[in-house]
N, C-alpha and C. Protein backbone atom coordinates (compact mmCIF):
# COMPACT_ATOMS: atom_id res chain seq x y z
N UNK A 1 -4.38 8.52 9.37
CA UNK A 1 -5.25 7.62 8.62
C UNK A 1 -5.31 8.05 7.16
N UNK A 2 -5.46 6.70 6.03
CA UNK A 2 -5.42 7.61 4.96
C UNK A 2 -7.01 6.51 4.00
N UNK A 3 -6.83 7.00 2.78
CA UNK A 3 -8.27 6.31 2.00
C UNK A 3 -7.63 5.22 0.94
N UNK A 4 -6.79 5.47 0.63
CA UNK A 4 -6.07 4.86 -0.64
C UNK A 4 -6.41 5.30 -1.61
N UNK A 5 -6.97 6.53 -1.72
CA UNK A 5 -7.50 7.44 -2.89
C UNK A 5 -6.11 8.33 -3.07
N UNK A 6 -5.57 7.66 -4.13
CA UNK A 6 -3.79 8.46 -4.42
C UNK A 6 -3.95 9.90 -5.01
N UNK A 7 -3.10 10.32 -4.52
CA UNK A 7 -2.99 12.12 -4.92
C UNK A 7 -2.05 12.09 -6.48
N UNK A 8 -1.78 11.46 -5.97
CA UNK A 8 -0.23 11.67 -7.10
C UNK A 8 0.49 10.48 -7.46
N UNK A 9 1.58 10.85 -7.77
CA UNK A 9 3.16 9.64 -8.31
C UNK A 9 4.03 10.53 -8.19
N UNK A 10 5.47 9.65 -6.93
CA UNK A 10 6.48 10.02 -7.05
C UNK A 10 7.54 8.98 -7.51
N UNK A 11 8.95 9.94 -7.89
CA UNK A 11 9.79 8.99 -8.48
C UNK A 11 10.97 9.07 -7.82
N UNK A 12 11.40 7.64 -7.32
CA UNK A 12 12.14 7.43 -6.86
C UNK A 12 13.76 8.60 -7.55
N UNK A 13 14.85 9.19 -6.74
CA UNK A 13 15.46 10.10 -7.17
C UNK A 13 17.35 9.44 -6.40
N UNK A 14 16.49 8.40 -5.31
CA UNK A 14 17.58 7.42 -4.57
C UNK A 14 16.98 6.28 -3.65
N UNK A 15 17.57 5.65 -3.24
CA UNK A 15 17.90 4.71 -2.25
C UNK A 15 18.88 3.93 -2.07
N UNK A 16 19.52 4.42 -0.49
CA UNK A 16 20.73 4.35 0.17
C UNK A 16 20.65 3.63 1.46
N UNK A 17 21.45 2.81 1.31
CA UNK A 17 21.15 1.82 2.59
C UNK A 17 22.23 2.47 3.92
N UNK A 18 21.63 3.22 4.33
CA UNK A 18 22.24 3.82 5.87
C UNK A 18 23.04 3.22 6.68
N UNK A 19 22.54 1.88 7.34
CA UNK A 19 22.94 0.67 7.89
C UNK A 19 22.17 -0.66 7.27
N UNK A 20 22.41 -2.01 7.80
CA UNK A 20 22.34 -2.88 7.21
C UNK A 20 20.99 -3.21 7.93
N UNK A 21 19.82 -3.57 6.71
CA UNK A 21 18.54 -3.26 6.15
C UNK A 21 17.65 -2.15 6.45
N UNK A 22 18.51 -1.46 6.80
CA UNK A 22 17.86 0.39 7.07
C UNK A 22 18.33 1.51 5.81
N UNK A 23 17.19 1.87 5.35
CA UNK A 23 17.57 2.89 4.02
C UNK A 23 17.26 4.26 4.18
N UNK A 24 17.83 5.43 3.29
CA UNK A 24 17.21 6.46 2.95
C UNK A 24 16.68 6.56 1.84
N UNK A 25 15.62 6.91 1.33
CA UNK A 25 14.77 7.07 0.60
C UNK A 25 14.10 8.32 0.19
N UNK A 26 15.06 8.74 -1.23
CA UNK A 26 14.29 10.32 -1.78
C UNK A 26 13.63 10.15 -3.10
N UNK A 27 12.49 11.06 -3.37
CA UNK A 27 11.68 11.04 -4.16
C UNK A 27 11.13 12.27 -4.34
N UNK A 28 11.01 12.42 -6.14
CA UNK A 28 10.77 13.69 -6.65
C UNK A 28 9.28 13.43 -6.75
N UNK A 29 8.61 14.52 -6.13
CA UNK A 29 7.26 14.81 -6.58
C UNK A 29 6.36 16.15 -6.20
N UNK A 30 5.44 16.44 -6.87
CA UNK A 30 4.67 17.87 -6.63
C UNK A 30 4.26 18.08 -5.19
N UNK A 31 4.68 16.87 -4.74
CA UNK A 31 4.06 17.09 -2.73
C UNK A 31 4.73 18.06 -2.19
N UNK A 32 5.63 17.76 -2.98
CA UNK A 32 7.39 18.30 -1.85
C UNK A 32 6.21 19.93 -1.37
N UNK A 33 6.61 20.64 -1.91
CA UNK A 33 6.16 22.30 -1.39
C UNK A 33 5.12 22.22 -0.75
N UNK A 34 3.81 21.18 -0.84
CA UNK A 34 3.17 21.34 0.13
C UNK A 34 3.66 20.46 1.54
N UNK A 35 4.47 20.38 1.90
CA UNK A 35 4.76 19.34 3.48
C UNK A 35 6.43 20.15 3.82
N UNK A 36 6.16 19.22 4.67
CA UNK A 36 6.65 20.34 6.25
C UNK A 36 7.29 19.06 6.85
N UNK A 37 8.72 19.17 7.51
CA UNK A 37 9.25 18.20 8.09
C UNK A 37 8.27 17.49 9.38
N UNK A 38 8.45 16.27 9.62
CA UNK A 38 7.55 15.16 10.36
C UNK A 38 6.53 15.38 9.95
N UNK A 39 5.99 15.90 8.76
CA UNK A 39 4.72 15.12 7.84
C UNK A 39 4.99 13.97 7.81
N UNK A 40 3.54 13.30 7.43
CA UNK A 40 3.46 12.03 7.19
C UNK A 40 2.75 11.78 5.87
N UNK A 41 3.57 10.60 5.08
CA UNK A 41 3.12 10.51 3.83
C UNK A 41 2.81 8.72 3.64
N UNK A 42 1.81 8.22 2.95
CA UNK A 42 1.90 6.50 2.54
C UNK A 42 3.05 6.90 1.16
N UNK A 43 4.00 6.28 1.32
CA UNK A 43 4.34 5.86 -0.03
C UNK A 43 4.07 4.06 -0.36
N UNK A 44 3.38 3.99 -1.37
CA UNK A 44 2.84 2.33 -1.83
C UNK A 44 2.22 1.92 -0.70
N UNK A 45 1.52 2.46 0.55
CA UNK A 45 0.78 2.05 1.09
C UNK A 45 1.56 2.18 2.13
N UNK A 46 2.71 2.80 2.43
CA UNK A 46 3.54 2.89 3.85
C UNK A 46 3.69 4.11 4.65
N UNK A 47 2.91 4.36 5.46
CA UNK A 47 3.44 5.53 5.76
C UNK A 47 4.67 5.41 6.80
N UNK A 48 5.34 6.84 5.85
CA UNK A 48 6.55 7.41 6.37
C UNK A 48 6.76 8.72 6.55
N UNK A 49 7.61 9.07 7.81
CA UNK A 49 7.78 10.61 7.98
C UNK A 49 8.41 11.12 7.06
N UNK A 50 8.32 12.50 6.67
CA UNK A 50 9.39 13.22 5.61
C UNK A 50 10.10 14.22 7.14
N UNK A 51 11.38 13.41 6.30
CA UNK A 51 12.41 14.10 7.43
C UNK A 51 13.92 14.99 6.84
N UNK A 52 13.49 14.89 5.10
CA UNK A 52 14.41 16.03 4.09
C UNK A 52 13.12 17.06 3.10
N UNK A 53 13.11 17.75 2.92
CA UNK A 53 12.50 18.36 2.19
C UNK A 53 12.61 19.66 1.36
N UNK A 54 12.74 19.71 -0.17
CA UNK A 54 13.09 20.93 -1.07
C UNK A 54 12.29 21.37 -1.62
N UNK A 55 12.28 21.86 -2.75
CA UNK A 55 10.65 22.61 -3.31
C UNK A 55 10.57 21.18 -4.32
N UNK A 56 11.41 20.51 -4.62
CA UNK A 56 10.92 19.27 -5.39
C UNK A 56 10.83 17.84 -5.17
N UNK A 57 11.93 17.75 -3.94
CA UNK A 57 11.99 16.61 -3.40
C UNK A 57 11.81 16.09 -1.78
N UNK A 58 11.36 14.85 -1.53
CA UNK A 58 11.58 14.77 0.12
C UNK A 58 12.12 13.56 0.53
N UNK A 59 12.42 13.25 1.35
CA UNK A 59 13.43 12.36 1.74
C UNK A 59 12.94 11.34 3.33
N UNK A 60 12.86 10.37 3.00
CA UNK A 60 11.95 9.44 4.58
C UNK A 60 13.99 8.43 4.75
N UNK A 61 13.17 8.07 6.05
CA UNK A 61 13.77 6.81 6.73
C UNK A 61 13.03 5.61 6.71
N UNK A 62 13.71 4.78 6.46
CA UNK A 62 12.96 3.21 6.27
C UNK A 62 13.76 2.48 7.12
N UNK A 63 13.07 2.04 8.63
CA UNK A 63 13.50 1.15 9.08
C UNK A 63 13.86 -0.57 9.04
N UNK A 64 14.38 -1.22 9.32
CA UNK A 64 14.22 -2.32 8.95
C UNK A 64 13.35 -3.26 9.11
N UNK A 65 12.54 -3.09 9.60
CA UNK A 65 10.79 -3.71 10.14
C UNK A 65 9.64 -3.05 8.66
N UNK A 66 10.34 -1.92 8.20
CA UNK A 66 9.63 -1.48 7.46
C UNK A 66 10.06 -2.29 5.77
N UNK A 67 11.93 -2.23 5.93
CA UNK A 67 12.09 -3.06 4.55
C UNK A 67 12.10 -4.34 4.39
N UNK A 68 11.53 -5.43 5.67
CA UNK A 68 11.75 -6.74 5.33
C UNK A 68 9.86 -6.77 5.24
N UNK A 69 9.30 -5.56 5.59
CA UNK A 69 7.59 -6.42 5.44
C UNK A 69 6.85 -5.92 4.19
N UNK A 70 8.31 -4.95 3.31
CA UNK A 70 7.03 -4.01 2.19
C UNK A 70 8.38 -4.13 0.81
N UNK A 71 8.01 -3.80 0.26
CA UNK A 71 8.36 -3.73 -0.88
C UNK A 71 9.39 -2.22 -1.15
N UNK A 72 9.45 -1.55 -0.55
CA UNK A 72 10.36 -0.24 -0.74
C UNK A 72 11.58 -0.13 -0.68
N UNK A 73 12.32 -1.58 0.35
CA UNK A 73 14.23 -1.57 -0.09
C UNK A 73 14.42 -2.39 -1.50
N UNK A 74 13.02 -2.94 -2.53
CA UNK A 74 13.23 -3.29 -3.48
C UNK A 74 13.00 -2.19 -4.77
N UNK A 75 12.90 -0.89 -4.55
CA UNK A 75 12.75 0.23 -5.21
C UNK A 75 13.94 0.65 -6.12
N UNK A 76 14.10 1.26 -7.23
CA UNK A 76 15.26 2.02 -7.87
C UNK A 76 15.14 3.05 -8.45
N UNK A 77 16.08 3.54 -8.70
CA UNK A 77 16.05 5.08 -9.51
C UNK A 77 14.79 4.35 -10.64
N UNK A 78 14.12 6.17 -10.82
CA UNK A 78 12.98 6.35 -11.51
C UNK A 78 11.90 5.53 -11.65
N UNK A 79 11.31 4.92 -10.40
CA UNK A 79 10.80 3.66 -10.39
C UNK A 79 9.70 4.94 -9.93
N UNK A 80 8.13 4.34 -9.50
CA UNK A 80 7.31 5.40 -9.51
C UNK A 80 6.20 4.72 -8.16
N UNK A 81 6.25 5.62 -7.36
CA UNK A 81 5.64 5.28 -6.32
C UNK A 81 4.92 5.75 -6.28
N UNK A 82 3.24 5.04 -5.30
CA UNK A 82 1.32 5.84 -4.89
C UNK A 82 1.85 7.03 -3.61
N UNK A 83 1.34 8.12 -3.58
CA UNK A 83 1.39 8.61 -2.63
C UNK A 83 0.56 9.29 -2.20
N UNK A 84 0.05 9.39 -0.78
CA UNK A 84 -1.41 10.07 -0.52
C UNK A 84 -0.84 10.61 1.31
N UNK A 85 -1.47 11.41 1.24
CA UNK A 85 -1.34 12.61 2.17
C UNK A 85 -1.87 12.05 3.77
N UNK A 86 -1.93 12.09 4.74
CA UNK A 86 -3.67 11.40 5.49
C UNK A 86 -4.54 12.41 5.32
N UNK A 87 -5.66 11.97 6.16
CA UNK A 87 -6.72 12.59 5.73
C UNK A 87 -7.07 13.61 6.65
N UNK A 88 -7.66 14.60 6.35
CA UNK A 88 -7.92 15.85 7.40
C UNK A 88 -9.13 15.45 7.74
N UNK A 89 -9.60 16.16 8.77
CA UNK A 89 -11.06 16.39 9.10
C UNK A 89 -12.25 17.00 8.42
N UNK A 90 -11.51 18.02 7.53
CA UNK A 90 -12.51 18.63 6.31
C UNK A 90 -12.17 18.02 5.03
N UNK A 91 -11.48 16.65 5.03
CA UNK A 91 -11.85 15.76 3.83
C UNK A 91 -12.83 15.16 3.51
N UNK A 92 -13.62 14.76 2.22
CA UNK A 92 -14.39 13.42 2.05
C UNK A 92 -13.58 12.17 1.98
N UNK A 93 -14.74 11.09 2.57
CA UNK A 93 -13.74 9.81 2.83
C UNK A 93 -14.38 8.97 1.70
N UNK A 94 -13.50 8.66 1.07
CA UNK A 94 -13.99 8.21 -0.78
C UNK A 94 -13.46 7.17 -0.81
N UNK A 95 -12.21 6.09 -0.08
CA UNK A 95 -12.02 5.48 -0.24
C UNK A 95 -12.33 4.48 0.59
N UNK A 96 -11.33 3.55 1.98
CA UNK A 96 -11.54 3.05 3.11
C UNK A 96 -10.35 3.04 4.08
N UNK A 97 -10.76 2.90 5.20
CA UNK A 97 -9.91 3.14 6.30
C UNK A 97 -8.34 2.27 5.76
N UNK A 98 -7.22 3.11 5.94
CA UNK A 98 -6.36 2.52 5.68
C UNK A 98 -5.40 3.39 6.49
N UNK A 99 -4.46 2.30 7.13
CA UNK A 99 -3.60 3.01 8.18
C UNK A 99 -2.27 3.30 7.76
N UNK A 100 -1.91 2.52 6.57
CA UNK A 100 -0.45 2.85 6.00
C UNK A 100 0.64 1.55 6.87
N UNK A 101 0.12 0.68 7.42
CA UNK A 101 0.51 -0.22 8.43
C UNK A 101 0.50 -1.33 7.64
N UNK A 102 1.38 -1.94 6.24
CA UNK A 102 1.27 -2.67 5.42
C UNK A 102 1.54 -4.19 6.08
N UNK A 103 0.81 -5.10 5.62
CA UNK A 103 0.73 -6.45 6.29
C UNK A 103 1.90 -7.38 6.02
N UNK A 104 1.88 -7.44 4.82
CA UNK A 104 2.44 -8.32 3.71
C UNK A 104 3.15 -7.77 1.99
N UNK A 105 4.01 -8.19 1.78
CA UNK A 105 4.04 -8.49 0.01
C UNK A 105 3.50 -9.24 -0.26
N UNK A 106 3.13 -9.19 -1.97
CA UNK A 106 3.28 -10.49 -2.44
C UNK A 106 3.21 -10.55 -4.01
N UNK A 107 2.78 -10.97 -4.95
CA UNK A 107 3.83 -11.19 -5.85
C UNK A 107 2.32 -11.29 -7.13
N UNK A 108 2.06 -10.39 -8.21
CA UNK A 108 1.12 -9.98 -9.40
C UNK A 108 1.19 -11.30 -10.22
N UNK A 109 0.28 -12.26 -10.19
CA UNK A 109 0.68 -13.13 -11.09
C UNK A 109 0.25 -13.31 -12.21
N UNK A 110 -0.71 -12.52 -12.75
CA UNK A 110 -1.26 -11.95 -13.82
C UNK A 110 -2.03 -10.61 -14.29
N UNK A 111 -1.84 -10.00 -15.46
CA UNK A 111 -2.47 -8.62 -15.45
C UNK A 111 -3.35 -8.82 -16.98
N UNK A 112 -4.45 -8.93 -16.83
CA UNK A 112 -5.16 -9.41 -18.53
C UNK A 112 -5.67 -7.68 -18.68
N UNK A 113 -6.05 -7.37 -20.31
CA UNK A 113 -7.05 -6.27 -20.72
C UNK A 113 -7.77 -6.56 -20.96
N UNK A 114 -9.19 -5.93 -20.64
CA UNK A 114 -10.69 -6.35 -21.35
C UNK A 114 -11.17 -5.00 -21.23
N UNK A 115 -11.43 -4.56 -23.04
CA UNK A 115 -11.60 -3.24 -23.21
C UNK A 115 -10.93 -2.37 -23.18
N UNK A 116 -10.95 -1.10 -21.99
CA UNK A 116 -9.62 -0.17 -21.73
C UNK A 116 -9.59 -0.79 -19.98
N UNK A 117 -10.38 -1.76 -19.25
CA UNK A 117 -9.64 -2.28 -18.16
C UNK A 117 -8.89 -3.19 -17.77
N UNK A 118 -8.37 -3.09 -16.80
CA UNK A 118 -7.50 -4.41 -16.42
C UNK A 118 -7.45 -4.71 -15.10
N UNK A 119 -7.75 -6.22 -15.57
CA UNK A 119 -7.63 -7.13 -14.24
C UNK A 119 -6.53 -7.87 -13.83
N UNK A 120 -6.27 -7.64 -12.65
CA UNK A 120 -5.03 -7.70 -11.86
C UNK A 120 -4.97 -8.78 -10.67
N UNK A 121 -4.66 -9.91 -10.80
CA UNK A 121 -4.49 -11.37 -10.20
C UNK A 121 -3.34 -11.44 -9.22
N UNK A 122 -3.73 -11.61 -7.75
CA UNK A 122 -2.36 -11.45 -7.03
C UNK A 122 -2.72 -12.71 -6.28
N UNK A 123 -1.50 -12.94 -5.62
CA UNK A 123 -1.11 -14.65 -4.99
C UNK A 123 -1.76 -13.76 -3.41
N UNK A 124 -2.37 -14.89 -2.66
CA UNK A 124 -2.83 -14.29 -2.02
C UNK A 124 -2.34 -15.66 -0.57
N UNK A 125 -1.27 -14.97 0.52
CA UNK A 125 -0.61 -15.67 1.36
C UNK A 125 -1.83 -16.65 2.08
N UNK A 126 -1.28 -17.52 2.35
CA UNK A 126 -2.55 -18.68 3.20
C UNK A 126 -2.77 -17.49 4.67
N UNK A 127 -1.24 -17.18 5.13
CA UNK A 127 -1.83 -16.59 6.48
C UNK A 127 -3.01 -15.44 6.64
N UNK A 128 -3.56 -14.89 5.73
CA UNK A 128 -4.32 -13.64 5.45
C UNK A 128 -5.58 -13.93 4.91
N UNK A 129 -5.47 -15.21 4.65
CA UNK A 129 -6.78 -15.79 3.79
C UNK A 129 -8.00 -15.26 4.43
N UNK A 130 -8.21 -15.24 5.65
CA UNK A 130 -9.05 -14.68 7.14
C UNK A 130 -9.80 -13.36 6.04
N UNK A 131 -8.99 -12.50 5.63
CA UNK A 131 -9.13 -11.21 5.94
C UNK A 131 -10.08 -10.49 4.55
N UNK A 132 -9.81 -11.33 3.61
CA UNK A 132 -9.93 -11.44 2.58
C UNK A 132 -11.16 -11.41 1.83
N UNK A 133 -12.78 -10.64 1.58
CA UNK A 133 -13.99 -11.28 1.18
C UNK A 133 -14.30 -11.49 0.05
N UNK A 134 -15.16 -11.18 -0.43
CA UNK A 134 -15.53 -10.93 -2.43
C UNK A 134 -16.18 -9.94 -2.26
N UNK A 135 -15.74 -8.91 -3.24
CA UNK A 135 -16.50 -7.38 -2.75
C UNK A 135 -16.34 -6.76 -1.62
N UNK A 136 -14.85 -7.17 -0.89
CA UNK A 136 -14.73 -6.68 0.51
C UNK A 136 -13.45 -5.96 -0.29
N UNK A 137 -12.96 -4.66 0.78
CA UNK A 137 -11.70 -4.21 -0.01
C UNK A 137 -10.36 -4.22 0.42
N UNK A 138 -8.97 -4.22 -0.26
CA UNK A 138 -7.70 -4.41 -0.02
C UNK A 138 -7.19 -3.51 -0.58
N UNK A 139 -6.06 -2.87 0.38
CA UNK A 139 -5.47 -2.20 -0.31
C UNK A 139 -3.89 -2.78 -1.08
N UNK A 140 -3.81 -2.02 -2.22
CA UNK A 140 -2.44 -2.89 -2.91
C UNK A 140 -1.77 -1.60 -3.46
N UNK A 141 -0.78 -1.81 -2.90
CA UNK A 141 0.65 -0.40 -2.52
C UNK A 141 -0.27 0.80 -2.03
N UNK A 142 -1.18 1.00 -1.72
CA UNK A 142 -1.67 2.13 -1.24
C UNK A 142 -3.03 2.21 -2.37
N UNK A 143 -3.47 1.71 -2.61
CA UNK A 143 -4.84 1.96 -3.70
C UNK A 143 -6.08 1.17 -3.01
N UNK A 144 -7.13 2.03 -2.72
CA UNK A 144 -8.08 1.61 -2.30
C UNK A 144 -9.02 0.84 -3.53
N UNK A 145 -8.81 -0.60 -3.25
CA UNK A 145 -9.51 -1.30 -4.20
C UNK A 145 -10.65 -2.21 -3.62
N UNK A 146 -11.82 -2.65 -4.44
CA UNK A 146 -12.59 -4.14 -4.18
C UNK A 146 -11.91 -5.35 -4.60
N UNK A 147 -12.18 -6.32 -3.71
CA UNK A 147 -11.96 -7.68 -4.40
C UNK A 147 -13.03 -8.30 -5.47
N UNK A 148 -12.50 -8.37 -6.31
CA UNK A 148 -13.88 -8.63 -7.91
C UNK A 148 -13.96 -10.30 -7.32
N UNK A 149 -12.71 -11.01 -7.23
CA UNK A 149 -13.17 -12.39 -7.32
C UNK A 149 -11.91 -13.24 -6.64
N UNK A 150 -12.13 -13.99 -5.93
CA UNK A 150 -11.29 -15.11 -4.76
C UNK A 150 -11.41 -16.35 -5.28
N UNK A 151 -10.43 -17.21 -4.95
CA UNK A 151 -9.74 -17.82 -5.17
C UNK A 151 -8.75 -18.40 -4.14
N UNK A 152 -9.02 -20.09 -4.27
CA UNK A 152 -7.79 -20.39 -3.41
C UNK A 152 -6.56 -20.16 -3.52
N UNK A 153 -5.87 -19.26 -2.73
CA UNK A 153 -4.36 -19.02 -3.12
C UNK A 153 -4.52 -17.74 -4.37
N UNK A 154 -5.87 -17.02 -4.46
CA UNK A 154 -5.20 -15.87 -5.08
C UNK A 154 -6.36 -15.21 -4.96
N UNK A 155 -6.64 -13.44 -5.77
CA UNK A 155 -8.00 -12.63 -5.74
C UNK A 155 -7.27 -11.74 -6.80
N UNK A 156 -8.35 -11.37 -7.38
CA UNK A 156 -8.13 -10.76 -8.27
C UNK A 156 -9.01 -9.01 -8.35
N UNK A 157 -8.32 -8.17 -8.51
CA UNK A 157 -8.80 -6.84 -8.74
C UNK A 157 -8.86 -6.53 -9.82
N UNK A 158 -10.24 -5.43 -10.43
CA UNK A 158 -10.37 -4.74 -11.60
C UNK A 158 -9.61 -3.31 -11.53
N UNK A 159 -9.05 -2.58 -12.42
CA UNK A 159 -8.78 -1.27 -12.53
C UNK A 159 -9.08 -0.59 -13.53
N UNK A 160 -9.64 0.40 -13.30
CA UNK A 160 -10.52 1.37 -14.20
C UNK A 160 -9.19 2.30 -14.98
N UNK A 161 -9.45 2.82 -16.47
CA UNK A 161 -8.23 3.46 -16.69
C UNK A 161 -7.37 4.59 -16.16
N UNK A 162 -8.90 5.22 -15.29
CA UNK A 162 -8.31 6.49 -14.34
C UNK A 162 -6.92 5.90 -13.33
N UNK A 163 -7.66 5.09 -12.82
CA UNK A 163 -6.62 4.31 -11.54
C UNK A 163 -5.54 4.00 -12.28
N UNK A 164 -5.28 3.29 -13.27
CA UNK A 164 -4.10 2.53 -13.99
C UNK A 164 -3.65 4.01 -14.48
N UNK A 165 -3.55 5.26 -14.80
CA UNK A 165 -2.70 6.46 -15.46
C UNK A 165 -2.31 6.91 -14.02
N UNK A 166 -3.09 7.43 -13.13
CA UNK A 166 -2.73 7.80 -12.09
C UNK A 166 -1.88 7.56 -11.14
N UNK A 167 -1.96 5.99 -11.07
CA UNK A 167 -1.31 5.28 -10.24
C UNK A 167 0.19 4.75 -10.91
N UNK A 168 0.87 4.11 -9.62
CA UNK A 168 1.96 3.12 -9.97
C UNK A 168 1.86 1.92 -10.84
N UNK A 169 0.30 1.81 -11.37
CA UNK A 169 -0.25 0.26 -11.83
C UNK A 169 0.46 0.13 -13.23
N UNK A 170 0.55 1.37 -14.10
CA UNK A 170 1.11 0.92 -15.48
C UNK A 170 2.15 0.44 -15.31
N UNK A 171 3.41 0.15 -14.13
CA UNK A 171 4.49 -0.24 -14.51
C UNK A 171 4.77 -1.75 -14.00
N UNK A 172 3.51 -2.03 -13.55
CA UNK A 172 3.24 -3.56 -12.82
C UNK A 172 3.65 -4.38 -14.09
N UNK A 173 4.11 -5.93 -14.28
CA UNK A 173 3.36 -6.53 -14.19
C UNK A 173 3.41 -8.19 -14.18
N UNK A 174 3.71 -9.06 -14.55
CA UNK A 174 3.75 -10.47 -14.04
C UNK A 174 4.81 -10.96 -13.03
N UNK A 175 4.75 -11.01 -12.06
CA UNK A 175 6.15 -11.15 -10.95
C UNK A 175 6.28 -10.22 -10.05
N UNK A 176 5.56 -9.11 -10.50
CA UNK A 176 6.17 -7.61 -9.32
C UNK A 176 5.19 -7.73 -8.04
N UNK A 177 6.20 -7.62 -7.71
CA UNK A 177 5.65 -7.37 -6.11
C UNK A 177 5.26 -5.85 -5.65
N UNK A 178 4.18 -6.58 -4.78
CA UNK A 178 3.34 -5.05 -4.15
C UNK A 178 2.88 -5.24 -2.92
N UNK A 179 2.72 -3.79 -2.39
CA UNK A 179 2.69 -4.27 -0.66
C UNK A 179 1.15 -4.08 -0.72
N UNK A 180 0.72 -4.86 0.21
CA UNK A 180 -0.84 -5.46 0.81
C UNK A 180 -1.39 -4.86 2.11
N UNK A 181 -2.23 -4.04 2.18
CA UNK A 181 -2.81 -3.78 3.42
C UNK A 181 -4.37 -4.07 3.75
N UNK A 182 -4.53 -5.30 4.67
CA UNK A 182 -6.07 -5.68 4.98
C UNK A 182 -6.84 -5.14 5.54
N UNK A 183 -8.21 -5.12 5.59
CA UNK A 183 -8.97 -4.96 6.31
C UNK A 183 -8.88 -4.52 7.58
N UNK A 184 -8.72 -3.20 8.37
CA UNK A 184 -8.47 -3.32 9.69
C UNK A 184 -9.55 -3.65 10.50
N UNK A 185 -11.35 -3.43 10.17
CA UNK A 185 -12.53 -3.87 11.13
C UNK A 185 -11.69 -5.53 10.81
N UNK A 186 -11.68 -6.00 10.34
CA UNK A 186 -11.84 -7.49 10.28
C UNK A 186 -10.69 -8.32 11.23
N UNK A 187 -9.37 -6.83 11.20
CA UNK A 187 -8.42 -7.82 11.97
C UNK A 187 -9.52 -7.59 13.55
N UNK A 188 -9.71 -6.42 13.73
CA UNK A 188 -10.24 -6.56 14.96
C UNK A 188 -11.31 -7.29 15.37
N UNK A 189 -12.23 -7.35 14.76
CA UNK A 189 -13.20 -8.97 14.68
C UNK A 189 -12.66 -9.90 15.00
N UNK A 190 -11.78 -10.51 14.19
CA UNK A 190 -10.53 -11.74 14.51
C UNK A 190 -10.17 -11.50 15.62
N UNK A 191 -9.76 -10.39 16.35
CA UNK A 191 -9.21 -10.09 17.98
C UNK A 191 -9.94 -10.58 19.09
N UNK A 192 -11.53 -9.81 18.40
CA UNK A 192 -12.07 -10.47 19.68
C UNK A 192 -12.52 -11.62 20.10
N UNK A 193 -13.17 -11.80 18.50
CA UNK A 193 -13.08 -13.09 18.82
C UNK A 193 -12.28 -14.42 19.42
N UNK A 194 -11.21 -13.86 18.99
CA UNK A 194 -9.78 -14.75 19.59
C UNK A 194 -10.08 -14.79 21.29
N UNK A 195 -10.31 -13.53 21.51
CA UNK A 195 -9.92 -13.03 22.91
C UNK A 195 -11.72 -13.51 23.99
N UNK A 196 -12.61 -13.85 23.23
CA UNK A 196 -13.99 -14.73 23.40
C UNK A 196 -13.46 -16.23 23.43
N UNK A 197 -12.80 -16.52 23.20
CA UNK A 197 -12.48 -18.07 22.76
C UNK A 197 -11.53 -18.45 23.76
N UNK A 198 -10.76 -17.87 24.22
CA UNK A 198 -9.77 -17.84 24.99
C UNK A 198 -10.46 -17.66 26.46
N UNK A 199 -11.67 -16.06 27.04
CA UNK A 199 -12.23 -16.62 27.45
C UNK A 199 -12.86 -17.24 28.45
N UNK A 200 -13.77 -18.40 27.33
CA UNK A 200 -14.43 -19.65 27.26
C UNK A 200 -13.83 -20.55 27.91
N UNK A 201 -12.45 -20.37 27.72
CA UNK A 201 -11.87 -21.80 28.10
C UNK A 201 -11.47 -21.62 29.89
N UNK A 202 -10.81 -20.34 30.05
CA UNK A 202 -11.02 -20.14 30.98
C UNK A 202 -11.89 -20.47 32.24
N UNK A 203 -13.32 -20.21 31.80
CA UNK A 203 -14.45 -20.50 32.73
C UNK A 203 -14.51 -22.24 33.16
């Protein structure tokens, strides 16, 4: 389990397509020395095992379930990825439940400044609309954010300047795609309810 509270930024160092839509995927970053083969890491909100590892770099597998639902077989040299650790038991939980189990892409359709922040406008798929509140939170590539404000067909997030240096966000911006992870109480709400309705009909 992780928070979307990012540790760091790594940079892409390769990506190699193994077989056809299956990649390898290495990336330089300060994690490397702390992790240990079959760690688990989110990169942009995905978690993946590290299954190469040097004192600077580590190296995952991306299956093809993983590159047609996220954004990572669209990656390139020195491109800069969120990355966060999961969470231990003697962590604080600062952000929100996030499983690294990304839903969807989808596509930044505006990034405005007001002041030193910025607000960040993403297209928001009809199928997910469900999941979605005002002041409820989403994660986007791995960043535990609120929704400031909804919209049919889109929502928009604020970012504080800490988040925008820290993160992958400075290199966003009109068109780029980023992977989406919802609400997990809410999908399960939606479950049962489904599974109440269903049932109903039954009886």
């Amino acid at each position: 389990m992780f928070t979307g509270i990012i540790e760091t930024v790594g940079e892409v160092t390769s990506l190699l397509e193994s077989t056809p839509g299956t990649y390898r995927l290495e990336l330089q970053t300060p994690l490397a020395q702390a992790c240990t083969l079959g760690n688990s890491i989110a990169v942009n909100g995905v978690c993946l095992t590290v299954i190469t590892q040097t004192a600077d770099n580590v190296g995952f597998d991306i299956l093809a379930e993983t590159s047609n639902r996220t954004n990572l077989s669209r990656l390139e040299t020195a491109d800069l990825v969120n990355l966060e650790r999961p969470l231990s038991i003697s962590s604080r939980f600062d952000g929100h439940i996030v499983q690294g189990h990304v839903d969807t892409t989808t596509r930044v359709l505006s990034i405005t400044v007001s002041g030193q922040d910025r607000r960040i406008e993403l297209r928001l798929p009809e199928e997910f609309e469900q999941y979605v509140v005002s002041k409820g939170s989403v994660a986007v590539d791995g960043v535990s954010l609120t929704v400031s404000e909804l919209k049919e067909g889109s929502f928009a997030v604020w970012i504080i300047p800490h988040t925008w240096k820290v993160t992958n966000f400075h290199q966003l911006s009109a068109g780029s795609i980023v992977n989406l992870e919802f609400d997990m109480i809410a999908k399960y709400v939606e479950r049962m309810l489904l599974g109440q309705a269903l049932n109903k009909r039954k009886l």
